[in-house]
Protein backbone atom coordinates (compact mmCIF):
# COMPACT_ATOMS: atom_id res chain seq x y z
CA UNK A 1 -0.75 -12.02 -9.20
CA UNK A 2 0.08 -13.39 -5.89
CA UNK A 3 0.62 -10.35 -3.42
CA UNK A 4 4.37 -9.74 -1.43
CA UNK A 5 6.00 -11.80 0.95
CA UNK A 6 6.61 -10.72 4.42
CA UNK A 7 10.26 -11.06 3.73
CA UNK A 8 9.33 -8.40 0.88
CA UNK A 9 7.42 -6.10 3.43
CA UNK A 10 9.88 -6.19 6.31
CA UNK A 11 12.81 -5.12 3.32
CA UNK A 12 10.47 -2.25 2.28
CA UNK A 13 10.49 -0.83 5.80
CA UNK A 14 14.40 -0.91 6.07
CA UNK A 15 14.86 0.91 2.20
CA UNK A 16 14.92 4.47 4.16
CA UNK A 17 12.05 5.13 0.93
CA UNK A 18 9.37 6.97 2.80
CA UNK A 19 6.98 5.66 0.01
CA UNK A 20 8.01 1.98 0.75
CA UNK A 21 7.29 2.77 4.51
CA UNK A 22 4.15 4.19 3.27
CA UNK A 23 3.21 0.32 1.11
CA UNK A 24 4.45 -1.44 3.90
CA UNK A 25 1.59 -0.36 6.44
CA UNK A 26 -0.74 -0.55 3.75
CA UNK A 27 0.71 -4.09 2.78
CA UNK A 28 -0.23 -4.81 6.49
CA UNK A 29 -3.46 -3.15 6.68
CA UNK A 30 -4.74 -5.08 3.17
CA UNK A 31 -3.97 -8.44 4.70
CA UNK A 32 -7.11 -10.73 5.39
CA UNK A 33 -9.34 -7.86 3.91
CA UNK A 34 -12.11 -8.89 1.03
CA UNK A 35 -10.79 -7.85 -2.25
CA UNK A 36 -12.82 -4.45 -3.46
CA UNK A 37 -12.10 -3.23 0.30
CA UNK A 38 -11.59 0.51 -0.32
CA UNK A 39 -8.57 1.93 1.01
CA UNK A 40 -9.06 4.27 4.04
CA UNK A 41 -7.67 7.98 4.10
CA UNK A 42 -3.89 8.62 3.99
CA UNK A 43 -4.51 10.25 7.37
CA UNK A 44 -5.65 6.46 8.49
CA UNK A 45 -1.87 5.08 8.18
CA UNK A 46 -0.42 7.91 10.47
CA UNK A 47 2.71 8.89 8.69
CA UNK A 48 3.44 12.00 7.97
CA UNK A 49 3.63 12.68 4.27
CA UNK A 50 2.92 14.30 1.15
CA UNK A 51 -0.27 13.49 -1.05
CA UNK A 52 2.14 12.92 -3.97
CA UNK A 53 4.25 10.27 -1.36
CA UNK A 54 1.03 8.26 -0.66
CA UNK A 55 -0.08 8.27 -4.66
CA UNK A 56 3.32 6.53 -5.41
CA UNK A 57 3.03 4.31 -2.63
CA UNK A 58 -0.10 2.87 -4.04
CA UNK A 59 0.66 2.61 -7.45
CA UNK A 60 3.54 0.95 -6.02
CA UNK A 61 1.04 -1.84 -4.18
CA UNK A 62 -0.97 -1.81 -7.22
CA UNK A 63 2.32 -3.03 -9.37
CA UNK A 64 2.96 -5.51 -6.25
CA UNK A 65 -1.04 -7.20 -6.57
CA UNK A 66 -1.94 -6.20 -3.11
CA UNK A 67 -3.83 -2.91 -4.14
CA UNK A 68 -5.88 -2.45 -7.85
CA UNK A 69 -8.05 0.64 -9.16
CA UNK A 70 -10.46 0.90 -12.44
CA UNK A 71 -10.07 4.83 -12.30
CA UNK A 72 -11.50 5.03 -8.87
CA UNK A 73 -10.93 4.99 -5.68
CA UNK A 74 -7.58 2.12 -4.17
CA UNK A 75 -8.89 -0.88 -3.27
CA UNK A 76 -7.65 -3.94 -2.34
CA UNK A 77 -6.70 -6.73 -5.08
């Protein structure tokens, strides 16, 4: 599954959704890395947010092709 457009990215970071903020600097973080790159902590990203926030974010990326997880830890796609 090809990943999001920047056209897609840049609209996630005007929704107001703090979980689309959230994907969005993961989005940007992911590109150019080798796929099975585990994700960094949540702290990493700097934005202030809940553990539950971050979680949705990612399964957000997951549903998007830029992130993927086999019951482990986020990695990228």
């Amino acid at each position: 599954m090809p990943g999001p457009t920047p056209e897609q990215v840049t609209a996630w970071r005007v929704t107001g959704h703090r979980y689309k903020l959230i994907a969005a600097r993961i989005a940007g973080w992911a590109e150019g890395k080798e796929r099975g790159t585990v994700l960094p902590d949540n702290e990493f990203f700097g934005i202030d947010a809940s553990a539950s926030t971050y979680k949705r974010a990612k399964r957000f990326l997951v549903s998007q092709g830029v992130l993927s997880t086999n019951d482990g830890p986020f990695q990228v796609a």
